[in-house]
C-alpha atoms as a PDB file:
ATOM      1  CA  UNK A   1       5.981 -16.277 -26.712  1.00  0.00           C
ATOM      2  CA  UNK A   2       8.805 -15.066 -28.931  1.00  0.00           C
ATOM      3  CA  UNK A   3      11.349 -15.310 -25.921  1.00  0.00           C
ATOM      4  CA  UNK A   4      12.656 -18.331 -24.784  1.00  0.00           C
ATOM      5  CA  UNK A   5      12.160 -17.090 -21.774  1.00  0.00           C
ATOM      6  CA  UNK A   6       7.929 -17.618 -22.088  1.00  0.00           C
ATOM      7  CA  UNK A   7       9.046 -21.680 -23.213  1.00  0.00           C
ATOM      8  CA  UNK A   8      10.331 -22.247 -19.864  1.00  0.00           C
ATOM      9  CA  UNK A   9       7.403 -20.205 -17.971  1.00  0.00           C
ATOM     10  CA  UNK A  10       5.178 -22.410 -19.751  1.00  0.00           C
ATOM     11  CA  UNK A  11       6.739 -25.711 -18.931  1.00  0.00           C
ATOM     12  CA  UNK A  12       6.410 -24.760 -14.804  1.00  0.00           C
ATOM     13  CA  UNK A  13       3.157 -23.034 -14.703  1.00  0.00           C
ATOM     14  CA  UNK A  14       1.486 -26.069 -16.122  1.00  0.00           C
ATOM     15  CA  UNK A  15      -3.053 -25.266 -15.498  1.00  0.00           C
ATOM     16  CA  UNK A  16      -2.166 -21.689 -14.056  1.00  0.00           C
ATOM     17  CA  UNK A  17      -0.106 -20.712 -17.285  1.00  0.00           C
ATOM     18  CA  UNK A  18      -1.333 -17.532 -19.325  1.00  0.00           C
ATOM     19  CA  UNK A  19      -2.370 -18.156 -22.561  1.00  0.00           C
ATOM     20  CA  UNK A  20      -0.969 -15.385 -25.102  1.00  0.00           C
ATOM     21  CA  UNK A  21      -4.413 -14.566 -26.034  1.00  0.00           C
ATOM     22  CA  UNK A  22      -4.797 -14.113 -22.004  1.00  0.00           C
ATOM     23  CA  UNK A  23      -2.209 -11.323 -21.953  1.00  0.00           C
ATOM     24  CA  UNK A  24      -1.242  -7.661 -23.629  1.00  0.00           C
ATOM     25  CA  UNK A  25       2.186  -7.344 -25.116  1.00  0.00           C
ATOM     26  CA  UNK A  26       4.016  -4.271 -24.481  1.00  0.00           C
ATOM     27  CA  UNK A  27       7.625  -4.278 -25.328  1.00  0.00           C
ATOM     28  CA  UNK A  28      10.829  -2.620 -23.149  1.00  0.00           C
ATOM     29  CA  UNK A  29      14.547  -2.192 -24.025  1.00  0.00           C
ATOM     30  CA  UNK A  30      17.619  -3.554 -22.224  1.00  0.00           C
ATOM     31  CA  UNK A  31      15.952  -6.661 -21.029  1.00  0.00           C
ATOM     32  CA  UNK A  32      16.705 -10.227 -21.911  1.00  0.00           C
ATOM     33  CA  UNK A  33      13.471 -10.385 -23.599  1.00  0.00           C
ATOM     34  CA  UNK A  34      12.071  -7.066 -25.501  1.00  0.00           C
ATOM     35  CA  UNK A  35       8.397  -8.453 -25.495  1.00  0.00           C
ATOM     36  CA  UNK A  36       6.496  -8.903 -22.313  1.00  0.00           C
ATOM     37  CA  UNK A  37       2.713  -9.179 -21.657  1.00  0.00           C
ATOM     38  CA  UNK A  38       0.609  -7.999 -18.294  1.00  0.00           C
ATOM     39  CA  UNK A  39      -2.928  -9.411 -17.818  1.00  0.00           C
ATOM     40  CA  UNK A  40      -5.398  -9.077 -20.169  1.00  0.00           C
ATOM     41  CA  UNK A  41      -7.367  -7.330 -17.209  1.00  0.00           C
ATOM     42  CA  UNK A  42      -5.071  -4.184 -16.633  1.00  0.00           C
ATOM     43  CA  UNK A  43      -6.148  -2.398 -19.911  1.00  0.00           C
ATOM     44  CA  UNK A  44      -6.156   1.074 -17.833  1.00  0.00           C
ATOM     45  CA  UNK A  45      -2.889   0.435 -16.507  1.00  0.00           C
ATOM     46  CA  UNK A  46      -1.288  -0.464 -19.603  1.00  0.00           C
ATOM     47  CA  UNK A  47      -2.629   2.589 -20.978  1.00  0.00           C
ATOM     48  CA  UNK A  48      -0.424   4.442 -18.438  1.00  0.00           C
ATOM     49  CA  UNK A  49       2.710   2.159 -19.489  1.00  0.00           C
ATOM     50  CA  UNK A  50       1.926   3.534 -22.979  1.00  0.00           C
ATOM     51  CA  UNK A  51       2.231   6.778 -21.927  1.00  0.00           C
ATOM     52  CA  UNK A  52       4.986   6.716 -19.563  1.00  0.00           C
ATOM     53  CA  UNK A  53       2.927   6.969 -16.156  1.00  0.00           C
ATOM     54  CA  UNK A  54       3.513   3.244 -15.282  1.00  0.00           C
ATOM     55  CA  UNK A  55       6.773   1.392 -14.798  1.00  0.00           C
ATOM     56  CA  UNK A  56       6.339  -2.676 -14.075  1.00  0.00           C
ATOM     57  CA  UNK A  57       8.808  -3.937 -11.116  1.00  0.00           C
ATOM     58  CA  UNK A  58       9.791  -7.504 -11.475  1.00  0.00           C
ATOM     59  CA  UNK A  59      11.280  -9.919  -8.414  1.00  0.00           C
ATOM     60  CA  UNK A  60      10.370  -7.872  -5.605  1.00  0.00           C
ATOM     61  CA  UNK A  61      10.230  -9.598  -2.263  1.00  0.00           C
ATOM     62  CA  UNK A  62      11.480  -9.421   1.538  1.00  0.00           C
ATOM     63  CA  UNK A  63      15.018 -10.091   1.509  1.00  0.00           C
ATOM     64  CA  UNK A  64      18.127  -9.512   4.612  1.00  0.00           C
ATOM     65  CA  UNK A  65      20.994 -10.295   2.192  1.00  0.00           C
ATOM     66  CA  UNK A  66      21.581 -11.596  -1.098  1.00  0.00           C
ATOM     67  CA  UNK A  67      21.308 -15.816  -1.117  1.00  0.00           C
ATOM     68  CA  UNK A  68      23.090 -17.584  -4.220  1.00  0.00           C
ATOM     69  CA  UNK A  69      21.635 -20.656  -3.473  1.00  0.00           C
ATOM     70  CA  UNK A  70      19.812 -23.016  -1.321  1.00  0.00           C
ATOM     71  CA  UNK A  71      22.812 -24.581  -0.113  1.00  0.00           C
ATOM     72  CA  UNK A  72      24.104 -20.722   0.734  1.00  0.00           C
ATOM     73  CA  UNK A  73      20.454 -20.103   2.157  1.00  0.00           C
ATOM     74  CA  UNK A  74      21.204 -22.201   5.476  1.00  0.00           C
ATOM     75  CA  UNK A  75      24.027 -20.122   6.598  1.00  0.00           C
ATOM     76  CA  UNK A  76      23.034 -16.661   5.848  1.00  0.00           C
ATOM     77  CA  UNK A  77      21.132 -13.624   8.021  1.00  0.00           C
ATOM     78  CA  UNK A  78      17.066 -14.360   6.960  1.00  0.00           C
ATOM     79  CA  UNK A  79      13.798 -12.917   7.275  1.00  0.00           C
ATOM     80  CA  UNK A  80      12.510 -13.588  10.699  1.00  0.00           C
ATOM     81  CA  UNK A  81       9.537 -16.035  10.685  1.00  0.00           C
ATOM     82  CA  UNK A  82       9.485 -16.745   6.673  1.00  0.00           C
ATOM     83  CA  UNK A  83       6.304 -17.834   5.359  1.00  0.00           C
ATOM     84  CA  UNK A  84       4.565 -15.869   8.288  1.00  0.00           C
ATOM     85  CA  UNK A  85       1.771 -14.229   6.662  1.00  0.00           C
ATOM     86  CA  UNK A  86       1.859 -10.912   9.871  1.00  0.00           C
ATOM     87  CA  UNK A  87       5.974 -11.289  10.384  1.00  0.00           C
ATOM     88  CA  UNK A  88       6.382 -10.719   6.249  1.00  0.00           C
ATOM     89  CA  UNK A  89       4.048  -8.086   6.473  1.00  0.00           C
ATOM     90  CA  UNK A  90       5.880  -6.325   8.926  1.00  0.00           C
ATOM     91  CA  UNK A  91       8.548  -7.006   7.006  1.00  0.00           C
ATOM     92  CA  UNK A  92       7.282  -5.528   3.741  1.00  0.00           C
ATOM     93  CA  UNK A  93       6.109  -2.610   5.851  1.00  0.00           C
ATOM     94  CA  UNK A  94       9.191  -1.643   7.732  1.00  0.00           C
ATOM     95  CA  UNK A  95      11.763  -3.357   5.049  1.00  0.00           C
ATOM     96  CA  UNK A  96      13.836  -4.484   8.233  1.00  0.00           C
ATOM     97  CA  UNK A  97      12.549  -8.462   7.604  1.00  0.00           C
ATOM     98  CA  UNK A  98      15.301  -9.447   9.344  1.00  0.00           C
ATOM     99  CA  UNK A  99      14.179  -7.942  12.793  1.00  0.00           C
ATOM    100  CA  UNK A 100      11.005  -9.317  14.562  1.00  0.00           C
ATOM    101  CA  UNK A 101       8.068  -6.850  15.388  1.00  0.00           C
ATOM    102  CA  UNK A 102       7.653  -3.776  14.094  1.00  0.00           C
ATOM    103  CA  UNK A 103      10.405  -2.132  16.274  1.00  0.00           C
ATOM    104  CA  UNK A 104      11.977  -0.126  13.221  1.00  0.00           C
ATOM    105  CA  UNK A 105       9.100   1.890  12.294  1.00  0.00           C
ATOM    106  CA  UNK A 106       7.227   1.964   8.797  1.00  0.00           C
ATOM    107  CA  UNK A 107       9.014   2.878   5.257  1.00  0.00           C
ATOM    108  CA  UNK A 108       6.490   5.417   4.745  1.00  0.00           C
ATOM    109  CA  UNK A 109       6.889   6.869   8.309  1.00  0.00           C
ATOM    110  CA  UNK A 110      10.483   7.052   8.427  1.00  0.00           C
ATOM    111  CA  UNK A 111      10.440   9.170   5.025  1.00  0.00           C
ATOM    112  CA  UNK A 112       8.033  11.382   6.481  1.00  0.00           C
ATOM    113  CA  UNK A 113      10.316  11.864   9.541  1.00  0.00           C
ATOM    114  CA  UNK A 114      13.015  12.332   7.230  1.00  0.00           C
ATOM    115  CA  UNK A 115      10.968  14.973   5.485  1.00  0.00           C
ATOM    116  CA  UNK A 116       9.827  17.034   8.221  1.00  0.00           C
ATOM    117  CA  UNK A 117      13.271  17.427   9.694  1.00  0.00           C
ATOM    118  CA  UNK A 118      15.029  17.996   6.416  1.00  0.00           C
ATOM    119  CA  UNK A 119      16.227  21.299   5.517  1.00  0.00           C
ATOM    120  CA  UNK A 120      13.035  22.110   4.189  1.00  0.00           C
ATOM    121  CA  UNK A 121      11.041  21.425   7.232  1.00  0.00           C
ATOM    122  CA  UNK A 122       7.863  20.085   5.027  1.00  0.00           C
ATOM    123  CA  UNK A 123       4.568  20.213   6.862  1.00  0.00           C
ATOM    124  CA  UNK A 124       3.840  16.233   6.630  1.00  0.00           C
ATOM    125  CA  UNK A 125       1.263  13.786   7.676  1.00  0.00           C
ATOM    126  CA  UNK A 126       1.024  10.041   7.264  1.00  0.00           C
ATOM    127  CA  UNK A 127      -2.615   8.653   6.929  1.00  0.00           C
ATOM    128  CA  UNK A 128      -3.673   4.862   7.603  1.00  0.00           C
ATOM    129  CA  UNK A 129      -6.863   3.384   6.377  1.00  0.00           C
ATOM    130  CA  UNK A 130      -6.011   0.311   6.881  1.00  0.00           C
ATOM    131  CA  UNK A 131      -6.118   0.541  10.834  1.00  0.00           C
ATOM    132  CA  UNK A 132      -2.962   0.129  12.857  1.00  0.00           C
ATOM    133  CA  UNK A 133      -0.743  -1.035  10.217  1.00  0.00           C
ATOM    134  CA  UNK A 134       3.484   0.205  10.873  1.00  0.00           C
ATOM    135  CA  UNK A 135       3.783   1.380   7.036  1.00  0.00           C
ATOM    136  CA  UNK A 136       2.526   4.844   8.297  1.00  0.00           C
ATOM    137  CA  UNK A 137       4.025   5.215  11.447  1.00  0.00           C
ATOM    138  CA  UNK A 138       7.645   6.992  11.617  1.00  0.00           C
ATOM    139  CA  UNK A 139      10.022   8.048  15.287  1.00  0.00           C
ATOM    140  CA  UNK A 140       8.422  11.477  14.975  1.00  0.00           C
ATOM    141  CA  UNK A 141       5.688  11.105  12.728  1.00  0.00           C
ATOM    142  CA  UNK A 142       2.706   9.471  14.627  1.00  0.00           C
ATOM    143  CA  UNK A 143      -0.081   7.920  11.918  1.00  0.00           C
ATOM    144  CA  UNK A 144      -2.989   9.633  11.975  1.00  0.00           C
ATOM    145  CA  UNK A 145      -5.765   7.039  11.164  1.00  0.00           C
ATOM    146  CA  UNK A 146      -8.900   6.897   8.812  1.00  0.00           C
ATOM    147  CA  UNK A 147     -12.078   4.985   8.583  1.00  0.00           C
ATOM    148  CA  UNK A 148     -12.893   4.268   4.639  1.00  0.00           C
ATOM    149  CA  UNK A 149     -16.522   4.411   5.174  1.00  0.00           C
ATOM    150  CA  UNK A 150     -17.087   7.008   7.922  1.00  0.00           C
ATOM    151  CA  UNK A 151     -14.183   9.322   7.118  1.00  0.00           C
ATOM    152  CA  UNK A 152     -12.563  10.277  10.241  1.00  0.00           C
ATOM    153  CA  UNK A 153     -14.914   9.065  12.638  1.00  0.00           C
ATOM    154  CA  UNK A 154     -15.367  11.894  15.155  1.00  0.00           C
ATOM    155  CA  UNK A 155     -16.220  11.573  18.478  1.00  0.00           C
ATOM    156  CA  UNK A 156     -19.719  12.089  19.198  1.00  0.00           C
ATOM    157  CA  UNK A 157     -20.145  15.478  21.664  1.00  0.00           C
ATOM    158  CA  UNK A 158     -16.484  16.127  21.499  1.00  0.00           C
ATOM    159  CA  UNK A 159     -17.440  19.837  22.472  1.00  0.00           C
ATOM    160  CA  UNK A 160     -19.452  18.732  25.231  1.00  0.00           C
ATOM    161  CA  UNK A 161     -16.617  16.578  26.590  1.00  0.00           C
ATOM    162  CA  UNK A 162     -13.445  17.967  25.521  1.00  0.00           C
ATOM    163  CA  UNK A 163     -12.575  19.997  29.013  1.00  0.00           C
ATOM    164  CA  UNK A 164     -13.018  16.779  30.942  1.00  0.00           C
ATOM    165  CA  UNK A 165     -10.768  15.073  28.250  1.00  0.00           C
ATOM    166  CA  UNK A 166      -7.780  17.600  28.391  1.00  0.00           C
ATOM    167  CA  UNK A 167      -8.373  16.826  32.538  1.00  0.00           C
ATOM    168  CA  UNK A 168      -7.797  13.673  32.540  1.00  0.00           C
ATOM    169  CA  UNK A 169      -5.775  13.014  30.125  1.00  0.00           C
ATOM    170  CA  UNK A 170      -3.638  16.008  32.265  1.00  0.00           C
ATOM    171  CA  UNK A 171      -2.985  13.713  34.654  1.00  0.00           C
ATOM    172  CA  UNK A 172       0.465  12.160  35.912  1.00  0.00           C
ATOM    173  CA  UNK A 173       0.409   8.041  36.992  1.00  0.00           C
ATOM    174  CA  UNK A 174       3.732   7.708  37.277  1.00  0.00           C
ATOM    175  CA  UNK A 175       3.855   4.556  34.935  1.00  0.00           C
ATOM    176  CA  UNK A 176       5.308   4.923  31.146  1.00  0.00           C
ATOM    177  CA  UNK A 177       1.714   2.595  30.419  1.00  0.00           C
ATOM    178  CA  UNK A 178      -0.546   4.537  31.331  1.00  0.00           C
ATOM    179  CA  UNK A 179       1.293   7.947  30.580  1.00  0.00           C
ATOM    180  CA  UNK A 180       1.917   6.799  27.085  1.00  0.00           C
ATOM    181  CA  UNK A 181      -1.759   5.623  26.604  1.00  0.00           C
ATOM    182  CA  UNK A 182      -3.109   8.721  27.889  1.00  0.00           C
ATOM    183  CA  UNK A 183      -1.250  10.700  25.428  1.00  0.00           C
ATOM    184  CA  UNK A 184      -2.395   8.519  22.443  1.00  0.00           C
ATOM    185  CA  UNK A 185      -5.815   8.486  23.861  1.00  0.00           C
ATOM    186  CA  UNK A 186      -5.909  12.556  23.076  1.00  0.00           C
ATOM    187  CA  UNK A 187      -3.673  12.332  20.061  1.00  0.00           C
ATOM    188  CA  UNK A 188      -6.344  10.683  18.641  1.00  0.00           C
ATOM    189  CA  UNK A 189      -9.349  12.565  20.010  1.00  0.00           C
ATOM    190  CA  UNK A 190      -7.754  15.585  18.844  1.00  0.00           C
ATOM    191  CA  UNK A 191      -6.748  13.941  15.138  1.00  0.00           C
ATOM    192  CA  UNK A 192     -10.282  12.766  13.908  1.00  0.00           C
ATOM    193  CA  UNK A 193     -11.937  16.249  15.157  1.00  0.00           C
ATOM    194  CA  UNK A 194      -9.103  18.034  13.106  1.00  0.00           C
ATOM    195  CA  UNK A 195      -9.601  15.912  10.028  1.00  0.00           C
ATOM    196  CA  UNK A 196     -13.251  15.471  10.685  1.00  0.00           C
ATOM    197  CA  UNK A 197     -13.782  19.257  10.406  1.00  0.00           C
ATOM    198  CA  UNK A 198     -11.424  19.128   7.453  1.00  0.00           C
ATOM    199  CA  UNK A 199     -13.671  16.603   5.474  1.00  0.00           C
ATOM    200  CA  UNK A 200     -16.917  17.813   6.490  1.00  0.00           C
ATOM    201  CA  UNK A 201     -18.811  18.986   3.690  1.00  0.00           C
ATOM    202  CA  UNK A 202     -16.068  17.773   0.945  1.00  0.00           C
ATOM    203  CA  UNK A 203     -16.366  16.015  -2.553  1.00  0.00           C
ATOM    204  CA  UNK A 204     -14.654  15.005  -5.129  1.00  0.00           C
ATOM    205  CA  UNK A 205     -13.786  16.451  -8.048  1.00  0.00           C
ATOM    206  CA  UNK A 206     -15.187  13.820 -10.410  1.00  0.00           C
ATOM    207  CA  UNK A 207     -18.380  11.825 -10.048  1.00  0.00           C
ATOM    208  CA  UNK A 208     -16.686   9.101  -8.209  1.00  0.00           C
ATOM    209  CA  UNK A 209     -18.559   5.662  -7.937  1.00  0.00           C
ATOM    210  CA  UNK A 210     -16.772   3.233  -5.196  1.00  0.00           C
ATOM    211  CA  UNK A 211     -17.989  -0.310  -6.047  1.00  0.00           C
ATOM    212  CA  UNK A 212     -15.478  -1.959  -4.019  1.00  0.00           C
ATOM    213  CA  UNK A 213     -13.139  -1.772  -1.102  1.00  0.00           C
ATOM    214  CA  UNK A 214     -10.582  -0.500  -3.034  1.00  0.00           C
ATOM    215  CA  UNK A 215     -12.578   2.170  -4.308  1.00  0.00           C
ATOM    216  CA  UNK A 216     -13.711   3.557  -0.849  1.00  0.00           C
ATOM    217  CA  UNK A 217     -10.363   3.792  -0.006  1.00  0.00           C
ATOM    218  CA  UNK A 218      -9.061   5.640  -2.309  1.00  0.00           C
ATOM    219  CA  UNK A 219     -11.860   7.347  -2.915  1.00  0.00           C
ATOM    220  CA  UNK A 220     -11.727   9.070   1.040  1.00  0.00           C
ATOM    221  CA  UNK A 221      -7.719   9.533  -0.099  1.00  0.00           C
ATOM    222  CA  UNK A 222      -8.979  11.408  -3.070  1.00  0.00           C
ATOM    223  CA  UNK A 223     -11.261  14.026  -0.576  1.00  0.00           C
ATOM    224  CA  UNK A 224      -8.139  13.986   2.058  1.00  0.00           C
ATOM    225  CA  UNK A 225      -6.184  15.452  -0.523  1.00  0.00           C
ATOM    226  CA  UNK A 226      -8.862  18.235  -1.189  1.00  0.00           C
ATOM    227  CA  UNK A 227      -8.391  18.883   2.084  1.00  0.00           C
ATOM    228  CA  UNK A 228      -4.769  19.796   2.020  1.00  0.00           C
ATOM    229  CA  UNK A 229      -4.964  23.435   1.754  1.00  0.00           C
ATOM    230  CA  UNK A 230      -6.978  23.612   4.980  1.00  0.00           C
ATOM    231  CA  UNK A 231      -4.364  21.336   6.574  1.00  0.00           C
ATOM    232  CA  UNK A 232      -1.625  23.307   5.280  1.00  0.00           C
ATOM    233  CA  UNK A 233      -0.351  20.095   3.902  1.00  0.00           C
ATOM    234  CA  UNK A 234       2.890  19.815   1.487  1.00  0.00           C
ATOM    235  CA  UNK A 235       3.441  16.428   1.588  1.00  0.00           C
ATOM    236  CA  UNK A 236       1.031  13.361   2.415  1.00  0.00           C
ATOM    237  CA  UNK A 237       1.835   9.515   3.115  1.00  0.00           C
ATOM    238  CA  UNK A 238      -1.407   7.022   2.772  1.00  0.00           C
ATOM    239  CA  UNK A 239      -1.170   3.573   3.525  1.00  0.00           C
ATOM    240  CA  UNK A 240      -4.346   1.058   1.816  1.00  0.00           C
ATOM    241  CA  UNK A 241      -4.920  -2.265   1.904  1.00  0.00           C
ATOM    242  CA  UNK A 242      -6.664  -4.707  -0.545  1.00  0.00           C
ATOM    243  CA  UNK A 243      -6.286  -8.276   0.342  1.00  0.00           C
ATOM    244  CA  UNK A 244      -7.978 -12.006  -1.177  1.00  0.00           C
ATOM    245  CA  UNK A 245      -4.149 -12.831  -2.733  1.00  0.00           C
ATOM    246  CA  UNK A 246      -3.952 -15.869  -0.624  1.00  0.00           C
ATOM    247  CA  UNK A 247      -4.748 -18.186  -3.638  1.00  0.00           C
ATOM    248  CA  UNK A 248      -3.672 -21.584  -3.205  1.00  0.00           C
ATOM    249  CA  UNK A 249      -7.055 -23.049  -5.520  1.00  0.00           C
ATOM    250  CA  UNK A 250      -8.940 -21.250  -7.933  1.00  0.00           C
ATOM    251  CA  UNK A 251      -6.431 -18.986  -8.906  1.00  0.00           C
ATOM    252  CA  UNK A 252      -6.812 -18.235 -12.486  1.00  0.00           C
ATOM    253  CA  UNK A 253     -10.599 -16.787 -11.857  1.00  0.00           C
ATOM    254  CA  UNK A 254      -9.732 -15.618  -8.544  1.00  0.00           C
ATOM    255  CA  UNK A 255      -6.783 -13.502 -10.436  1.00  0.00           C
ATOM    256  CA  UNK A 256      -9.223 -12.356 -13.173  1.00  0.00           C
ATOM    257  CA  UNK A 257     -11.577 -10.804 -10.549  1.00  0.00           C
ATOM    258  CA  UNK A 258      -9.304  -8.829  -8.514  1.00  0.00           C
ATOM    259  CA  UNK A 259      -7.086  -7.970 -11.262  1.00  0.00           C
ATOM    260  CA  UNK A 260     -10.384  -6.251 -13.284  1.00  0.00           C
ATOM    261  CA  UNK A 261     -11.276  -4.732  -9.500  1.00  0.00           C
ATOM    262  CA  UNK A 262      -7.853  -3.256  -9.545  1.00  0.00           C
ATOM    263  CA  UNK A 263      -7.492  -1.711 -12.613  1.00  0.00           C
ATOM    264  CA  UNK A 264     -11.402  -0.327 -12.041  1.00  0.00           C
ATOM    265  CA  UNK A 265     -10.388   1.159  -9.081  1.00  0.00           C
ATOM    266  CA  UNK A 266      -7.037   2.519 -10.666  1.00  0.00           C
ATOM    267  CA  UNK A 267      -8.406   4.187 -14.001  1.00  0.00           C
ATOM    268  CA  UNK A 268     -11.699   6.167 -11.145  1.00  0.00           C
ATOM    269  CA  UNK A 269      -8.376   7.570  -8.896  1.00  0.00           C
ATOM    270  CA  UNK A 270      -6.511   8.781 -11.705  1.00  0.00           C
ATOM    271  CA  UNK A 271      -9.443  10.460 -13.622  1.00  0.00           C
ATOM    272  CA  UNK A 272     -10.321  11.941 -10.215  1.00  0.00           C
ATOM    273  CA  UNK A 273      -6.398  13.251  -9.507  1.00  0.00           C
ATOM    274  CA  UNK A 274      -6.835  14.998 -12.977  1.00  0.00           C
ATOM    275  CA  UNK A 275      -9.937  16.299 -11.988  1.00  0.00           C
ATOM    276  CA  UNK A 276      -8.283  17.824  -9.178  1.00  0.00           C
ATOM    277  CA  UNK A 277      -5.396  19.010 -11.670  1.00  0.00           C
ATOM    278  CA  UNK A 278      -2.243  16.793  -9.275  1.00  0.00           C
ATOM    279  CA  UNK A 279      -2.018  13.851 -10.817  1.00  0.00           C
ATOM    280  CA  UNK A 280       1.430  15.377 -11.352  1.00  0.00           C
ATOM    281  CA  UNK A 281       1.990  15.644  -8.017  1.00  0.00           C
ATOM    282  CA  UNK A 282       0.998  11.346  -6.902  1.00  0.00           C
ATOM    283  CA  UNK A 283       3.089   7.956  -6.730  1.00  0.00           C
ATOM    284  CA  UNK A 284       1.108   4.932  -6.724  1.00  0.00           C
ATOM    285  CA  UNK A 285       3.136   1.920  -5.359  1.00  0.00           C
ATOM    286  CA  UNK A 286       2.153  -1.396  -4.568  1.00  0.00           C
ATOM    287  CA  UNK A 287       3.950  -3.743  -2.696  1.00  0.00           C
ATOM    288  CA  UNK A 288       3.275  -7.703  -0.605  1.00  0.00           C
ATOM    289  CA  UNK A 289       4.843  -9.880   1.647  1.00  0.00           C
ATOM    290  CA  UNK A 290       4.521 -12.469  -0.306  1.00  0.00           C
ATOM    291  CA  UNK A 291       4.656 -13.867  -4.345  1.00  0.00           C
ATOM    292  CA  UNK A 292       3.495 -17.180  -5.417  1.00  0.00           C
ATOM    293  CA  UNK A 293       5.123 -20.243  -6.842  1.00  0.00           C
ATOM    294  CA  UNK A 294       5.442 -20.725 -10.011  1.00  0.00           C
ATOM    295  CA  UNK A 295       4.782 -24.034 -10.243  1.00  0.00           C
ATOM    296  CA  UNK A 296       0.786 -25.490  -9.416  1.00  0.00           C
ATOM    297  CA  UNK A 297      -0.822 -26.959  -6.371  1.00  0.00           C
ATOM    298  CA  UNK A 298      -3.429 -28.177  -8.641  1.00  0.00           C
ATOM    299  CA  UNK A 299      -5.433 -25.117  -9.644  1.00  0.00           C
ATOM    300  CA  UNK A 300      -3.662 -22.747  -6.947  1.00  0.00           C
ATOM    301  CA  UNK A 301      -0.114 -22.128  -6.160  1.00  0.00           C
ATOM    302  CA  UNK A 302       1.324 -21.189  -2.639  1.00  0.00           C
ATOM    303  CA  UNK A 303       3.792 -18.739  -0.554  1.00  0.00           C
ATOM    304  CA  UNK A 304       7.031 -17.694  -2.379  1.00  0.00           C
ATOM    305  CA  UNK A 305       9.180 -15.057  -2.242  1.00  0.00           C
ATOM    306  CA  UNK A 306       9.608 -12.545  -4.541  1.00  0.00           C
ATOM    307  CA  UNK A 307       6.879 -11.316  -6.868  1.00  0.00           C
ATOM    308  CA  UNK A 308       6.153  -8.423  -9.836  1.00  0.00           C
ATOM    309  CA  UNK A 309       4.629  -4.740  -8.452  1.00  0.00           C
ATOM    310  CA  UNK A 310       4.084  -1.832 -10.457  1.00  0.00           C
ATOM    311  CA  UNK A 311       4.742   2.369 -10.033  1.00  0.00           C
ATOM    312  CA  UNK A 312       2.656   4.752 -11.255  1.00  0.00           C
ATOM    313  CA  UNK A 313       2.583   8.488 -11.575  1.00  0.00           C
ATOM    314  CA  UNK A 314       1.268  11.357 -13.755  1.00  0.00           C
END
């Protein structure tokens, strides 16, 4: 509120506005304004701004080419299919919005590829647990993926029926289809029993509660990574979802839940990546295909482009 800055805010964000007492200052140099506040919700993660584990990322969105205006905006290269909730979130997870599908491969998988066949040849996987998402998936590195509840979710009397899987899936159709589907039909066979072995029997470090979606996530990340000796693992990739964002009415209270499930979620991870002595060694980063409006719908606001993330590591 001491920034002009927070005048105009107010004037636009009319019922969805944050009240100062609604907020926690922190301040920041070479800004236009040195005081800013985050939701009054994210106590934990402040407490990681505070001590340098948490940076805040502000206007953040899909984006081909920079747009000066809206009169610009009509004859420039855009996102394909704006507004699209699945097209931006290919978008977000590939960052080519500009091309339709998912034909360029995740961010997170193309890193991993770039890893693997660097110089230092680093033993990497790339986990999903939010099914068959692209974020994961690279040109060489295939995602391997993971059930939140039920870990890697073997397949029942795989020793029983492994021969007659490597038979079958031996054999040549003479069709790219059914070739390719074959191979990812063992891929995966072979993946969950290699995992599943690799989690059986683990725990976590900490006493770990998971109260929410959120928390089963990244509370199977948390025994993955206890599992990285086994896998001879130097670097990892995982890819979680949390959704609910889509808040065109109620927002305010719909905000103060998730935000208070977030930062629960955040402060049980971290205390459990100490506990395992690497929180050193983990980036957090969030990202969305969409922000919101500014301005109110009448008690919601609706799709916009770019929107405020945050980065955190020990």
């Amino acid at each position: 509120q001491d920034c002009n800055l927070y005048s105009e805010y107010r004037s636009i964000r009319t019922d969805l506005l944050l009240e100062p007492r609604e907020l926690i200052k922190f301040t920041t140099a070479g800004q236009t304004c040195s005081n800013f506040g985050v939701h009054a919700r994210f106590q934990f993660l402040k407490s990681l701004y505070d001590k340098g584990q948490a940076a805040f990322i502000a206007n953040i969105g899909n984006l081909a080419v920079p747009i000066k205006d809206k009169f610009h905006y009509r004859n420039v290269q855009r996102c394909h299919g704006l507004f699209s909730h699945s097209d931006q979130q290919n978008g977000a997870q590939t960052l080519k919005c500009q091309d339709m599908g998912t034909a360029a491969k995740g961010t997170g998988g193309r890193i991993a590829d770039a890893l693997a066949q660097g110089k230092k040849g680093l033993r990497t996987t790339s986990f999903s647990l939010a099914g068959t998402s692209i974020w994961p998936q690279g040109w060489a590195t295939q995602r391997e993926i993971i059930d939140s509840r039920l870990g890697s979710g073997r397949f029942e009397g795989y020793e029983r029926w492994r021969y007659t899987i490597d038979n079958i899936t031996a054999q040549r159709h003479g069709n790219v289809y059914a070739e390719a589907y074959a191979s990812a039909f063992l891929d995966a066979i072979e993946t969950t029993e290699k995992v599943g072995q690799a989690l059986a029997g683990v725990k976590t470090a900490t006493t770990y509660p998971t109260p929410s979606g959120l928390d089963r996530q990244l509370n199977q990340i948390a025994k993955l990574m206890r599992t990285r000796d086994a896998r001879k693992a130097e670097r990892d990739f995982f890819f979680i979802t949390t959704g609910g964002w889509d808040m065109h009415s109620n927002m305010k209270q719909n905000l103060d839940r998730k935000f208070n499930e977030i930062d629960g979620a955040l402060r049980r991870f971290v205390a459990e990546m100490e506990g395992q002595k690497i929180w050193d060694k983990v980036v957090f980063v969030t990202e969305s295909e969409f922000a919101r409006t500014l301005d109110s719908n009448g008690g919601g606001s609706d799709h916009a482009w770019a929107g405020n993330h945050f980065i955190i590591g020990g």
